[in-house]
N, C-alpha and C. Protein backbone atom coordinates (compact mmCIF):
# COMPACT_ATOMS: atom_id res chain seq x y z
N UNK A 1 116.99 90.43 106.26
CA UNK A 1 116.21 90.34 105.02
C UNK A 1 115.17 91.45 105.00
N UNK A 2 115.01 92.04 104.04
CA UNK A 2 114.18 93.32 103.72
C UNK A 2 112.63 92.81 103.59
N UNK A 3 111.84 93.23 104.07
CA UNK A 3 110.53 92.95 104.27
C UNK A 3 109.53 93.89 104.52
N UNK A 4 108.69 94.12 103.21
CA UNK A 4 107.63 95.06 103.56
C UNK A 4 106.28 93.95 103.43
N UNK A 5 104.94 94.22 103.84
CA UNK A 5 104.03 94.04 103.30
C UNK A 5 103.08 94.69 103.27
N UNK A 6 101.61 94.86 102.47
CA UNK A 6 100.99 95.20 102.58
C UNK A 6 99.20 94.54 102.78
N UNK A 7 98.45 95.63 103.28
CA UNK A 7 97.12 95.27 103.51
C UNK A 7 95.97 95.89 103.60
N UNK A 8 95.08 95.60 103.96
CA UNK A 8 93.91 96.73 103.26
C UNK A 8 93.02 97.03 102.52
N UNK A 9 93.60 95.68 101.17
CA UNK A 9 92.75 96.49 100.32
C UNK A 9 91.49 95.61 99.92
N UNK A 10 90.59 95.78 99.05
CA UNK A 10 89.62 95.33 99.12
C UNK A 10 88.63 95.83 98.05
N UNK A 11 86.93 95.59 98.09
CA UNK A 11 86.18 96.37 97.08
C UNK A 11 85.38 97.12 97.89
N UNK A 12 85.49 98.34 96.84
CA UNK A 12 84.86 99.72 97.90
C UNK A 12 84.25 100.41 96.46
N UNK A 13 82.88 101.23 96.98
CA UNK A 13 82.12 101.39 96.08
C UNK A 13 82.70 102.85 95.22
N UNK A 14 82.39 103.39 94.06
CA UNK A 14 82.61 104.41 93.79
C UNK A 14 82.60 105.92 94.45
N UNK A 15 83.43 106.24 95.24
CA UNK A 15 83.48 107.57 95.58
C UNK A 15 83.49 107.03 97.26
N UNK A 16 83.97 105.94 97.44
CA UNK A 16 84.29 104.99 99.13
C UNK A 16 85.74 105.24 99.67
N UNK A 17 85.99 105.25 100.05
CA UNK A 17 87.31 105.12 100.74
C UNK A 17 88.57 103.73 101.08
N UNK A 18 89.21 103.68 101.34
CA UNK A 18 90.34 102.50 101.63
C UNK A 18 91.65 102.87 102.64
N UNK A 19 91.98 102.16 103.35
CA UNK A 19 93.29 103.03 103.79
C UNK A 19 94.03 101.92 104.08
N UNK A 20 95.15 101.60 103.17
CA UNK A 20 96.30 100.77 103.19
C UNK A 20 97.39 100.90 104.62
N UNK A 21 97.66 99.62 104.93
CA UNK A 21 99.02 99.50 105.43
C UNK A 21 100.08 99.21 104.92
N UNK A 22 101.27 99.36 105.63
CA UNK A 22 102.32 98.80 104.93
C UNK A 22 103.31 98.51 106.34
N UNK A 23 103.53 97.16 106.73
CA UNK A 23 104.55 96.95 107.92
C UNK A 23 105.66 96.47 107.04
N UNK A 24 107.23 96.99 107.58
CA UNK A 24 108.13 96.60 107.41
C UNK A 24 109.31 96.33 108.38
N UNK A 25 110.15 95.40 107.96
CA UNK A 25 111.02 94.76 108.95
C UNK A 25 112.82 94.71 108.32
N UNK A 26 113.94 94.52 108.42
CA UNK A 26 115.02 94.20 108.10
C UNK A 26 115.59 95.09 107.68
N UNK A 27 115.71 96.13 107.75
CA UNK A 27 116.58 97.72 107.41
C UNK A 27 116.22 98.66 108.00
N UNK A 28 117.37 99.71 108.16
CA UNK A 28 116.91 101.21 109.03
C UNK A 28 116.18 102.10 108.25
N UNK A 29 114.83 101.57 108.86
CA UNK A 29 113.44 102.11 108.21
C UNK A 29 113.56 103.87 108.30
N UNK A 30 114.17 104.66 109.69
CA UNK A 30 114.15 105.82 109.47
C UNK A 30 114.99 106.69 108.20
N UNK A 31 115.71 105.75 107.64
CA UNK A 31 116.81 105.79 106.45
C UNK A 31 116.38 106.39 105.47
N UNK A 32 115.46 105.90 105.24
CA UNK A 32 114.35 105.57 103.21
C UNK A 32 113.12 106.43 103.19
N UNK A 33 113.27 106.48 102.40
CA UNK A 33 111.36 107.16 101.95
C UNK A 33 110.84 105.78 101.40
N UNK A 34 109.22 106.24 101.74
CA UNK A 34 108.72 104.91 100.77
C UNK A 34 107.67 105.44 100.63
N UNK A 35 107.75 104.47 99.10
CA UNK A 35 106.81 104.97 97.93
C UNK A 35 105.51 103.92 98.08
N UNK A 36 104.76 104.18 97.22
CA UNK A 36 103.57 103.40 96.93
C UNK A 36 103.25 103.87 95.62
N UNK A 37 103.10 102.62 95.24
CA UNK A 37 103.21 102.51 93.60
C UNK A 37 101.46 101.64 93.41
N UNK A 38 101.00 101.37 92.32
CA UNK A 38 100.13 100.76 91.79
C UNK A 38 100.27 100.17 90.36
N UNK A 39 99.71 98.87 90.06
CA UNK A 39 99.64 98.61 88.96
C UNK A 39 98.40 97.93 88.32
N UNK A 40 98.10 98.91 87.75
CA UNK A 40 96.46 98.48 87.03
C UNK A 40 97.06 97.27 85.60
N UNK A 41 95.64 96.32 85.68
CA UNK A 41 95.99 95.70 84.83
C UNK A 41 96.23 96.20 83.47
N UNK A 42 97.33 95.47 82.71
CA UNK A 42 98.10 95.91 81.69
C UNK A 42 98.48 96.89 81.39
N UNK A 43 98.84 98.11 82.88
CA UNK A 43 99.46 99.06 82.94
C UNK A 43 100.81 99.20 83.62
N UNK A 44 101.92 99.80 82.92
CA UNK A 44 102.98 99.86 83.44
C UNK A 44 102.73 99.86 85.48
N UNK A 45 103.92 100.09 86.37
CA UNK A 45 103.60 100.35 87.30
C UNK A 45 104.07 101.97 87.64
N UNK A 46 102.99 102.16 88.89
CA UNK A 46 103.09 103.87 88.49
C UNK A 46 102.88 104.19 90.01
N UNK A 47 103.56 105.74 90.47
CA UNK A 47 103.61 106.02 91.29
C UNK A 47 102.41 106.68 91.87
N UNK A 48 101.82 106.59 93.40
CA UNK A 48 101.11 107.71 94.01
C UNK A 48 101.12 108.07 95.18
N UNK A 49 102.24 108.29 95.50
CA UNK A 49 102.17 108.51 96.86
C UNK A 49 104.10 108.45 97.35
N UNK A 50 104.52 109.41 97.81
CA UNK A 50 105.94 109.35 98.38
C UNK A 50 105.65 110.12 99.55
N UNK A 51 106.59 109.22 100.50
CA UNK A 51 106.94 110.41 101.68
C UNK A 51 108.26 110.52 102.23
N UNK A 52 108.82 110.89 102.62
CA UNK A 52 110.45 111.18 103.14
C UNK A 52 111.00 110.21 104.28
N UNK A 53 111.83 110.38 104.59
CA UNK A 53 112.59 109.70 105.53
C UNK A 53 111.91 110.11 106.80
N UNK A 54 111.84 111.16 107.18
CA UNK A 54 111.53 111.71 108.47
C UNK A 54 110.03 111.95 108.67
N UNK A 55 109.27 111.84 107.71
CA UNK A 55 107.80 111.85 107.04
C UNK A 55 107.25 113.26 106.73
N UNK A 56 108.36 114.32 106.74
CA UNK A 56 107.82 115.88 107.03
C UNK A 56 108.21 116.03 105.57
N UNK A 57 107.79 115.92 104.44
CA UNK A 57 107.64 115.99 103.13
C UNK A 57 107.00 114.88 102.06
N UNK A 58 105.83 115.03 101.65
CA UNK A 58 105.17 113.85 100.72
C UNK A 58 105.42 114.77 99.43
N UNK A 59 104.56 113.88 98.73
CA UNK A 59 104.69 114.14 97.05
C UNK A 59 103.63 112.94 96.42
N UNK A 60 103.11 113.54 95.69
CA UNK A 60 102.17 113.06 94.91
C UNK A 60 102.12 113.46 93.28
N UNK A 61 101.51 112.05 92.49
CA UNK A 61 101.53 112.72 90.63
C UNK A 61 99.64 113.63 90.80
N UNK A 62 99.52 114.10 89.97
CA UNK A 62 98.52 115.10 89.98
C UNK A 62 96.88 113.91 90.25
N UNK A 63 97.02 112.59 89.70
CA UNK A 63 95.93 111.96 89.42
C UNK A 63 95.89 111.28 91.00
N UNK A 64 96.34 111.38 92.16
CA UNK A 64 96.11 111.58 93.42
C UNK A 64 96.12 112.48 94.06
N UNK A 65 96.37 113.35 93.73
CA UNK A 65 96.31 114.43 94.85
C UNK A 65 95.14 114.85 95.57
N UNK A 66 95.43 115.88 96.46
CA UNK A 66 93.74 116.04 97.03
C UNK A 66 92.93 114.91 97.56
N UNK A 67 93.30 113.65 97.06
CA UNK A 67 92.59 112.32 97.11
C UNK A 67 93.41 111.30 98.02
N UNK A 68 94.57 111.26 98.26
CA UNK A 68 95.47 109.92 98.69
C UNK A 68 95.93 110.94 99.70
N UNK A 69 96.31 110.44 100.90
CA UNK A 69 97.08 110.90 101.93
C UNK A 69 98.49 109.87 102.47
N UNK A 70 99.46 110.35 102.11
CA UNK A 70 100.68 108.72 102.79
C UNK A 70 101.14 109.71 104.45
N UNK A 71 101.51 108.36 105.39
CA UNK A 71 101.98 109.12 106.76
C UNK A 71 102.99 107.71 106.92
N UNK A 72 103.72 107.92 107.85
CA UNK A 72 104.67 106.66 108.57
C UNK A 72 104.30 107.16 110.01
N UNK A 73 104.74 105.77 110.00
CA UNK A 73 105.50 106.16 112.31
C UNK A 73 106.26 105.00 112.25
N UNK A 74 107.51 106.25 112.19
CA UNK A 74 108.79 105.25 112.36
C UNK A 74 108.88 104.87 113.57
N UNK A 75 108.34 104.77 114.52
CA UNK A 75 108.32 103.98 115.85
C UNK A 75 108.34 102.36 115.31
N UNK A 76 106.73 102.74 114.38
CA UNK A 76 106.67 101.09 114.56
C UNK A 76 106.85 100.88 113.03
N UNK A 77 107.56 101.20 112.57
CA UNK A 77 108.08 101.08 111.09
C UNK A 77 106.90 100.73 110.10
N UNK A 78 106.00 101.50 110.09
CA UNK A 78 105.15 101.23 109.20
C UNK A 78 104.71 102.84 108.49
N UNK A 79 103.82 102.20 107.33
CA UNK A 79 103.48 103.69 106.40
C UNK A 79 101.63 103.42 105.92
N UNK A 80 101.21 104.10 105.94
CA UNK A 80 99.62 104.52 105.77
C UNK A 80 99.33 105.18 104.34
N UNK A 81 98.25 104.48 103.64
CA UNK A 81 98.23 104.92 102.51
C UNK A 81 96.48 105.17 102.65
N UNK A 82 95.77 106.64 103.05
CA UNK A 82 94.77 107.16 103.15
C UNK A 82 94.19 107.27 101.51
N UNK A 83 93.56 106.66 101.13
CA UNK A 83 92.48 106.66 99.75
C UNK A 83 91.21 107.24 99.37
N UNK A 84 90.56 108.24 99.51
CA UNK A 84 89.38 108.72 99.37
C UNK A 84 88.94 109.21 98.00
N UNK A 85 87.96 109.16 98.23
CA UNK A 85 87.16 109.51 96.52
C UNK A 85 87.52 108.78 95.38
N UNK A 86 87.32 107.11 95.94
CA UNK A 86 87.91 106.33 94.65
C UNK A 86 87.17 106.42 93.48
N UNK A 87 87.46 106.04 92.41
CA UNK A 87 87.08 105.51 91.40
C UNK A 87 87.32 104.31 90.77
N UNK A 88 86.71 104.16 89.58
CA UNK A 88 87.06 102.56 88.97
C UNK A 88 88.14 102.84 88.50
N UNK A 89 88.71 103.87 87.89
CA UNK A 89 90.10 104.00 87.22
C UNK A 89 91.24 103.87 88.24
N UNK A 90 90.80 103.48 89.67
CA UNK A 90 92.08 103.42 90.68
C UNK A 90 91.90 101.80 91.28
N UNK A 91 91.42 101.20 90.17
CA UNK A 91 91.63 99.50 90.22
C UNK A 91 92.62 98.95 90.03
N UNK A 92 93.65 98.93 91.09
CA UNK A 92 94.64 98.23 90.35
C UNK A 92 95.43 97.36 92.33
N UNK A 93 96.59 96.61 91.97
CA UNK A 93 97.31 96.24 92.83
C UNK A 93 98.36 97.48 93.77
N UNK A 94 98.10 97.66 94.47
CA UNK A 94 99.23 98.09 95.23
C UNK A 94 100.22 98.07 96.15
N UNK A 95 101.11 98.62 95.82
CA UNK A 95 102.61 98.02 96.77
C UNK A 95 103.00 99.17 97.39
N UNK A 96 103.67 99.14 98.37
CA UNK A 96 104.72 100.02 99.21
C UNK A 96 106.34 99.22 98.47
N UNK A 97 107.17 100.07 98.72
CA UNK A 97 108.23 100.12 98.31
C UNK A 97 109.08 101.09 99.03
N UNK A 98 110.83 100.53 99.56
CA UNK A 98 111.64 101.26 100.01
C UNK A 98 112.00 102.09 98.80
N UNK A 99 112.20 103.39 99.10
CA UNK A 99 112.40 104.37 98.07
C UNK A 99 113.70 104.47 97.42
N UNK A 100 114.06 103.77 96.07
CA UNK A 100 115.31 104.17 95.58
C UNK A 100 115.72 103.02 95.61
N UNK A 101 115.20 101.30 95.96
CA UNK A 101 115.53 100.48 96.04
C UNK A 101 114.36 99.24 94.85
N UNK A 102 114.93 98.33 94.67
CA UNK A 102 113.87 97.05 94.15
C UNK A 102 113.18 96.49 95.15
N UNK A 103 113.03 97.11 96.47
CA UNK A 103 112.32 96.36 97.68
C UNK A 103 110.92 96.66 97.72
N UNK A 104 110.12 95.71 97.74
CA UNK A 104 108.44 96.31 97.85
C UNK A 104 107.87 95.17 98.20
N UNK A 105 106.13 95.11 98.67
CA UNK A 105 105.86 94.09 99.08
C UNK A 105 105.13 93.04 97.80
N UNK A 106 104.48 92.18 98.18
CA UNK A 106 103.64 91.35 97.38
C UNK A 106 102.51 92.26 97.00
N UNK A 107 101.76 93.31 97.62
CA UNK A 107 100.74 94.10 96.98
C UNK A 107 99.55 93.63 98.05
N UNK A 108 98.74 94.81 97.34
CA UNK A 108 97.41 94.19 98.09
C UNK A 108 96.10 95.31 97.23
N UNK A 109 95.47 93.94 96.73
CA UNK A 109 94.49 94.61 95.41
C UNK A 109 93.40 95.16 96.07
N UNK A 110 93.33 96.12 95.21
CA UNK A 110 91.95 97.22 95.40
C UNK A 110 90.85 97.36 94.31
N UNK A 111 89.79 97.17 94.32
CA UNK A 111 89.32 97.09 93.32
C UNK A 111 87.88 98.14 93.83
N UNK A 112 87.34 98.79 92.57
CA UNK A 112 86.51 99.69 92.93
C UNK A 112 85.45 99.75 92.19
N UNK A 113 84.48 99.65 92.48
CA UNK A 113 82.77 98.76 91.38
C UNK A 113 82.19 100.32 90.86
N UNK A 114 81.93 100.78 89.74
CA UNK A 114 80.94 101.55 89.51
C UNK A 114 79.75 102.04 90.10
């Protein structure tokens, strides 16, 4: 059974930091890229953060960059989602997700105070 979850997140002040986990279990984790997605309330869900199978290529949309860092260690099958220079506009739930699949975890909300 496919199993990610995530953790981490929390309230952090404007311009604070966060740094997500993500452990996963039940598939060949060195296989997949995984994503990390977010979904602010009553906003579609949206990407910020990809990294590759082997972790030697990320990708980011422009409204993280410079700002979010993703890493894995496929040793211990997990992925790192580095957050700096938040803002309130990066309030939302976030998930890890196997890349290219419907697999992701329950989330883990971040919320960020003015």
């Amino acid at each position: 059974q496919v199993q990610l979850a995530e953790s981490g997140g929390g309230l952090v002040h404007q311009g604070g930091s966060l740094t997500l986990s993500c452990v996963t279990s039940g598939y060949p984790f060195k296989e997949y890229g995984i994503s990390w997605y977010r979904q602010r309330p009553g906003q579609p869900r949206e990407v910020v953060a990809w990294i590759s199978s082997s972790g030697l290529n990320t990708d980011y949309p422009d409204f993280t960059k410079a700002r979010f860092t993703v890493t894995r260690d496929n040793d211990k099958r997990t992925s790192t989602l580095q957050m700096n220079n938040l803002n309130p506009e990066d309030t939302a739930e976030y998930y890890c997700g196997r890349s290219g699949t419907d697999s992701w975890g329950r989330g883990s909300k971040v919320t960020v105070s003015p």
